[in-house]
PDB file of N, CA and C in Angstrom:
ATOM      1  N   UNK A   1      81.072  73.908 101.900  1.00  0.00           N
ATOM      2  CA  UNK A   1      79.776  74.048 101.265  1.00  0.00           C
ATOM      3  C   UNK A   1      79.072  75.312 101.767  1.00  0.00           C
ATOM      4  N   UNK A   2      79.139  75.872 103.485  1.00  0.00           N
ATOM      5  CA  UNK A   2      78.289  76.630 103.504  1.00  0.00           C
ATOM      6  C   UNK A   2      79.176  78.430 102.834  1.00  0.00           C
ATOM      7  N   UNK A   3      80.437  78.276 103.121  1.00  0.00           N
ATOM      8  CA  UNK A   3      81.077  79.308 102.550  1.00  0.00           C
ATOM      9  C   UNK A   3      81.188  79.862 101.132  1.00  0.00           C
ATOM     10  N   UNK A   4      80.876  78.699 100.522  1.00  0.00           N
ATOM     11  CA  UNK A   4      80.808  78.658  99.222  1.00  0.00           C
ATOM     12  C   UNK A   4      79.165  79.154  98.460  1.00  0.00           C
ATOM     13  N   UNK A   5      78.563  79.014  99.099  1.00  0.00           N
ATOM     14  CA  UNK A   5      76.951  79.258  99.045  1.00  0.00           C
ATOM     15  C   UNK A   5      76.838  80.719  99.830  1.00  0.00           C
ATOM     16  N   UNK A   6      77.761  81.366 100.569  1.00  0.00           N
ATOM     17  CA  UNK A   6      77.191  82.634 101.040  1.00  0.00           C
ATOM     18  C   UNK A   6      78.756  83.899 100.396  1.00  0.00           C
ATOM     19  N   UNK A   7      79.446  82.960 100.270  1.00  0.00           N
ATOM     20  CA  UNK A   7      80.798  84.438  99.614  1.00  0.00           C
ATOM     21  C   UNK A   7      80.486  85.242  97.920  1.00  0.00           C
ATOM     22  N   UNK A   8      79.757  84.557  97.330  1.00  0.00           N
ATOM     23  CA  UNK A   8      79.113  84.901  96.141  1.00  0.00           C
ATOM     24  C   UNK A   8      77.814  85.907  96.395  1.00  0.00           C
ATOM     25  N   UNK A   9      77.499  85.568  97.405  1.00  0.00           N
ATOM     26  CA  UNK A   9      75.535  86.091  97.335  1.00  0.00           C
ATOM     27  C   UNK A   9      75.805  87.611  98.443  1.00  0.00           C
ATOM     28  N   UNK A  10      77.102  87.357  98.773  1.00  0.00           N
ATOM     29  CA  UNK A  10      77.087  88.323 100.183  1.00  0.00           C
ATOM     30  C   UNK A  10      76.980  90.103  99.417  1.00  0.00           C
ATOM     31  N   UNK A  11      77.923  90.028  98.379  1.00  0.00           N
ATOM     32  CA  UNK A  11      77.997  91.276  97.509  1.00  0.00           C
ATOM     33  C   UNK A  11      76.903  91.538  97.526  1.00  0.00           C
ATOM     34  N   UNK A  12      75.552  90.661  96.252  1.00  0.00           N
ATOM     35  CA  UNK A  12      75.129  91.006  95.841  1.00  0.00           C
ATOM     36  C   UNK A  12      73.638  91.516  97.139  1.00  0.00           C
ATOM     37  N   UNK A  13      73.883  90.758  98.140  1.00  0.00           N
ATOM     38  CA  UNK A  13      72.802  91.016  99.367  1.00  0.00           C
ATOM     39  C   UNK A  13      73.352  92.206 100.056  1.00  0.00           C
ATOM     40  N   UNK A  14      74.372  92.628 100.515  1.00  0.00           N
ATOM     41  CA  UNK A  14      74.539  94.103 100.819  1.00  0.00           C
ATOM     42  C   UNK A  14      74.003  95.045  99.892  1.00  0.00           C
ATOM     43  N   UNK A  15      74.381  94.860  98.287  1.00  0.00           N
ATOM     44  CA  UNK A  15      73.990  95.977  97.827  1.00  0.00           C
ATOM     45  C   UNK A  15      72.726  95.797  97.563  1.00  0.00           C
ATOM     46  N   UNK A  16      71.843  94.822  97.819  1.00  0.00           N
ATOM     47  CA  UNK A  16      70.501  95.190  97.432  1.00  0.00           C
ATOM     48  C   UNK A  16      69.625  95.783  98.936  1.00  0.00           C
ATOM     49  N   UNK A  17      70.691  95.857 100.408  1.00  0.00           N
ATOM     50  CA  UNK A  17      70.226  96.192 101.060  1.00  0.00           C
ATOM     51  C   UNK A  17      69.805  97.882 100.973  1.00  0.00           C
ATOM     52  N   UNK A  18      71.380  98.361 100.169  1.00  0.00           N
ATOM     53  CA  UNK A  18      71.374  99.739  99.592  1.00  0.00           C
ATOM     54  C   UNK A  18      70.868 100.354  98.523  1.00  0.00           C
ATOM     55  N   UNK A  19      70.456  99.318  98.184  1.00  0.00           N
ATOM     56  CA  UNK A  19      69.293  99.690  96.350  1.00  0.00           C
ATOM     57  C   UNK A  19      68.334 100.443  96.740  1.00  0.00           C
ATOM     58  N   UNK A  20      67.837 101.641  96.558  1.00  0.00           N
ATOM     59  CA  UNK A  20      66.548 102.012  97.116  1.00  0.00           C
ATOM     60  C   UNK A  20      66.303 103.105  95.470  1.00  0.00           C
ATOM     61  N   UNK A  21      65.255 102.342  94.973  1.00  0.00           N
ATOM     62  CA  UNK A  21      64.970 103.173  93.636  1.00  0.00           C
ATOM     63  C   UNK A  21      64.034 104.541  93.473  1.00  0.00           C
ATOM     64  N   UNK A  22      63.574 105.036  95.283  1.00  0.00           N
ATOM     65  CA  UNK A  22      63.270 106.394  95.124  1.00  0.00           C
ATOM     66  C   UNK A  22      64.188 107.439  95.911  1.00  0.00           C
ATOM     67  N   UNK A  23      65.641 107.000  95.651  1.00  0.00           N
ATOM     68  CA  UNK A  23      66.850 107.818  95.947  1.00  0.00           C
ATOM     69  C   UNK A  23      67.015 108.007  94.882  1.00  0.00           C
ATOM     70  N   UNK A  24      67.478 109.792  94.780  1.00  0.00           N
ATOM     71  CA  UNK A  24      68.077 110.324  93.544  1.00  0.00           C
ATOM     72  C   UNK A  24      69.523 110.070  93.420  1.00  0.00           C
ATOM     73  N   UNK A  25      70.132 109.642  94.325  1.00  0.00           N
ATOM     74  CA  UNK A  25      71.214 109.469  94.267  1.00  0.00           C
ATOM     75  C   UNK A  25      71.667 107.958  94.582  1.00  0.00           C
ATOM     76  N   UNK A  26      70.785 106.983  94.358  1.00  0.00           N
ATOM     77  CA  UNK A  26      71.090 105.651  94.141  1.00  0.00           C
ATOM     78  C   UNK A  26      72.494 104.809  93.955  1.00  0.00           C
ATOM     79  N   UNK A  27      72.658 105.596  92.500  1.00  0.00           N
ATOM     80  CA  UNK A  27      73.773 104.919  91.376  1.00  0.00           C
ATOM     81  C   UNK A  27      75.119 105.242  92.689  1.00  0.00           C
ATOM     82  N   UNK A  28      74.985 106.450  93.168  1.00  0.00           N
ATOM     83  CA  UNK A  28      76.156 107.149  94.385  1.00  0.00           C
ATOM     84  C   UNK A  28      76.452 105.856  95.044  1.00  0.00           C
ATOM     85  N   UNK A  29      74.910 105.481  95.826  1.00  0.00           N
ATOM     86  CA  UNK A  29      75.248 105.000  97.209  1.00  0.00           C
ATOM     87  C   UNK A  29      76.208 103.733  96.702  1.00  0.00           C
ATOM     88  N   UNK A  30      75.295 102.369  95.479  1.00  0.00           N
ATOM     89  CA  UNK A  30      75.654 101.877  95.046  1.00  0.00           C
ATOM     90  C   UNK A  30      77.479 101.739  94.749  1.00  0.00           C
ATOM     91  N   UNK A  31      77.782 102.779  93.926  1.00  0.00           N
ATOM     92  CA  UNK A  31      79.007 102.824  93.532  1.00  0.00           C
ATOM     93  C   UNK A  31      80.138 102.787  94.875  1.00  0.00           C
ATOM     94  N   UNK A  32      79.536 103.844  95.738  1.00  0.00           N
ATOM     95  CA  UNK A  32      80.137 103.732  97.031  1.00  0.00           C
ATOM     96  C   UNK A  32      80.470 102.642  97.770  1.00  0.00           C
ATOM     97  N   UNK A  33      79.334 101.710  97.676  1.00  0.00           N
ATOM     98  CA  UNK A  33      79.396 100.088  98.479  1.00  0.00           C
ATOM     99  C   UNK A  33      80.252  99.476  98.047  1.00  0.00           C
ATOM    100  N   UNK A  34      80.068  99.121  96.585  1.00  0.00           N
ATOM    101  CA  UNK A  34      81.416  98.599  95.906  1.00  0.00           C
ATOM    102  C   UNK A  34      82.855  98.734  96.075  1.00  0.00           C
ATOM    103  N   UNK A  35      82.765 100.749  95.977  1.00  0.00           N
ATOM    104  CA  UNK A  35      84.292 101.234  96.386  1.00  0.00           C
ATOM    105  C   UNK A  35      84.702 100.743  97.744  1.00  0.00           C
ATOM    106  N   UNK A  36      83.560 100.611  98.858  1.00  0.00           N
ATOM    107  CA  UNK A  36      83.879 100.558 100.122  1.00  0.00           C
ATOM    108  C   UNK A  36      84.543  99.208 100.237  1.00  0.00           C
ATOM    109  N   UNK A  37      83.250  98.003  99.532  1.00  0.00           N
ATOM    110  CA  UNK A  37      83.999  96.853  99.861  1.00  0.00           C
ATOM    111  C   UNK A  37      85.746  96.572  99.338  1.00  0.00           C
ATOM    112  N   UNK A  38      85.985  97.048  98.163  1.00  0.00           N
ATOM    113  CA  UNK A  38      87.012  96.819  97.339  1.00  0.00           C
ATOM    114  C   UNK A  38      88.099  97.631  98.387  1.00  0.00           C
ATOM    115  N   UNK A  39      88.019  98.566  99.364  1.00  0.00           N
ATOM    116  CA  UNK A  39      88.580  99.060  99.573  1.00  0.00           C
ATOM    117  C   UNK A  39      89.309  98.249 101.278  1.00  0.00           C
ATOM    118  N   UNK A  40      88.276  98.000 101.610  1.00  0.00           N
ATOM    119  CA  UNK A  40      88.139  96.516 102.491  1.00  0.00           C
ATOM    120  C   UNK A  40      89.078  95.514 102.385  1.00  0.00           C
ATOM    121  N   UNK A  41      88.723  95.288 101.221  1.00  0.00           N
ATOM    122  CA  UNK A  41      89.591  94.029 100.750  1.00  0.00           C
ATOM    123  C   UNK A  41      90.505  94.189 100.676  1.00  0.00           C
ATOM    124  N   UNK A  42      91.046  95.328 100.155  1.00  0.00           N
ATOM    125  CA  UNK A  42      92.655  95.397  99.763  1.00  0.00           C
ATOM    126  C   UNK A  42      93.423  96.333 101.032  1.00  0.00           C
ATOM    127  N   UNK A  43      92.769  96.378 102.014  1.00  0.00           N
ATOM    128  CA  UNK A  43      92.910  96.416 103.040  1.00  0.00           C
ATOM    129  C   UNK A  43      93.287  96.091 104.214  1.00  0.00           C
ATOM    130  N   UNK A  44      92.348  95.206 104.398  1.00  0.00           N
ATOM    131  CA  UNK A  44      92.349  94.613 105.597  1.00  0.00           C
ATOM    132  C   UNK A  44      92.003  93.206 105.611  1.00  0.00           C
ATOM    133  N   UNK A  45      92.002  92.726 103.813  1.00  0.00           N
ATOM    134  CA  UNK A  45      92.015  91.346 103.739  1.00  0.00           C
ATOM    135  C   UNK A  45      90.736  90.693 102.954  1.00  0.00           C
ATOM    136  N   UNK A  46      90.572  89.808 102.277  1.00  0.00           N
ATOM    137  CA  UNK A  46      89.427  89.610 100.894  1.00  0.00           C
ATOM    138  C   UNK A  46      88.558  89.150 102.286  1.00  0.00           C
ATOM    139  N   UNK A  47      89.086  88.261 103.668  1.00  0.00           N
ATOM    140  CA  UNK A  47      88.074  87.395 104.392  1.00  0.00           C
ATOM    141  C   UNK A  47      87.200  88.367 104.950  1.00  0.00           C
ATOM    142  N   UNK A  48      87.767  89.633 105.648  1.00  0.00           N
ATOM    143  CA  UNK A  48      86.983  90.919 106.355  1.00  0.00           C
ATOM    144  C   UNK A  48      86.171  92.078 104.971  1.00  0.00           C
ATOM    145  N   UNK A  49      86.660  91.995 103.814  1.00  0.00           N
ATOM    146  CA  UNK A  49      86.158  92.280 102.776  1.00  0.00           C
ATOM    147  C   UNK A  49      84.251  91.547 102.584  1.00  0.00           C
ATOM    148  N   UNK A  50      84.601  90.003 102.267  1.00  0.00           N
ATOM    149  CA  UNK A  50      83.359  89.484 102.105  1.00  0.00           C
ATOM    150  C   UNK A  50      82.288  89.160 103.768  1.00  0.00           C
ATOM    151  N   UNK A  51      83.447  89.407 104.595  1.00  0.00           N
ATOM    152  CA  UNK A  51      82.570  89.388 105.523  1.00  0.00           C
ATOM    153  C   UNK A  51      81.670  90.592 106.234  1.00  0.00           C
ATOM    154  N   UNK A  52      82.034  91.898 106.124  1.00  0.00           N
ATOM    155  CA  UNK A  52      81.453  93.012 106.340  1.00  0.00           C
ATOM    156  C   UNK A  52      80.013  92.781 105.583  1.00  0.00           C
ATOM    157  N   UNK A  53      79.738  92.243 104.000  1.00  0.00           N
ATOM    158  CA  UNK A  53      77.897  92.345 103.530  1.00  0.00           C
ATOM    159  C   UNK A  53      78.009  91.510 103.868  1.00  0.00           C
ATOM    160  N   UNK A  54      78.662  90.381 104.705  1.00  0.00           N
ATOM    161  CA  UNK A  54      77.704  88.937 105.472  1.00  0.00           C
ATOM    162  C   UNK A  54      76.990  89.278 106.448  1.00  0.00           C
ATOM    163  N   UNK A  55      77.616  90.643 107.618  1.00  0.00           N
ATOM    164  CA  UNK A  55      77.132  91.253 108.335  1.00  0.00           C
ATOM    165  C   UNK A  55      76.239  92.235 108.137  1.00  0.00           C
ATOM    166  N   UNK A  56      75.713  93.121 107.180  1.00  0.00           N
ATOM    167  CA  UNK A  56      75.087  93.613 106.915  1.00  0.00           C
ATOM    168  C   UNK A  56      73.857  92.829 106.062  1.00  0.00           C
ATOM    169  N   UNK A  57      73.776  91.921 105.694  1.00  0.00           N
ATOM    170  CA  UNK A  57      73.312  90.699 105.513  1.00  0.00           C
ATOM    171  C   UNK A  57      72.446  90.025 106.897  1.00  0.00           C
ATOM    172  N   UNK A  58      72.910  89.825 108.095  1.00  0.00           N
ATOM    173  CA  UNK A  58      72.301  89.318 108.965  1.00  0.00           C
ATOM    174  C   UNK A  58      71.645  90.374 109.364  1.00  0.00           C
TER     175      UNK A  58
END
């Protein structure tokens, strides 16, 4: 239950840590987080993937 309630929300809470709408280069950082996590994942594993914005999250 509690994994299930934070592996969905973790994406979307990292990147709203990086949302900042008076950066001109926003859409960048954004796109970057994504690439980063995806890159994570297929990496070094989907668990260290969703867990890196759990940590950036706390």
């Amino acid at each position: 239950m509690g994994s299930g309630g934070v592996r969905p929300h973790s994406l979307a809470f990292g990147a709203y840590q990086i949302d900042n709408k008076t950066n001109v280069n926003n859409g960048r950082a954004l796109e970057s987080f994504f690439w980063g996590i995806v890159y994570i994942q297929d990496h070094a594993g989907w668990k260290v993937g969703f867990g890196f914005p759990a940590m950036l999250m706390c």
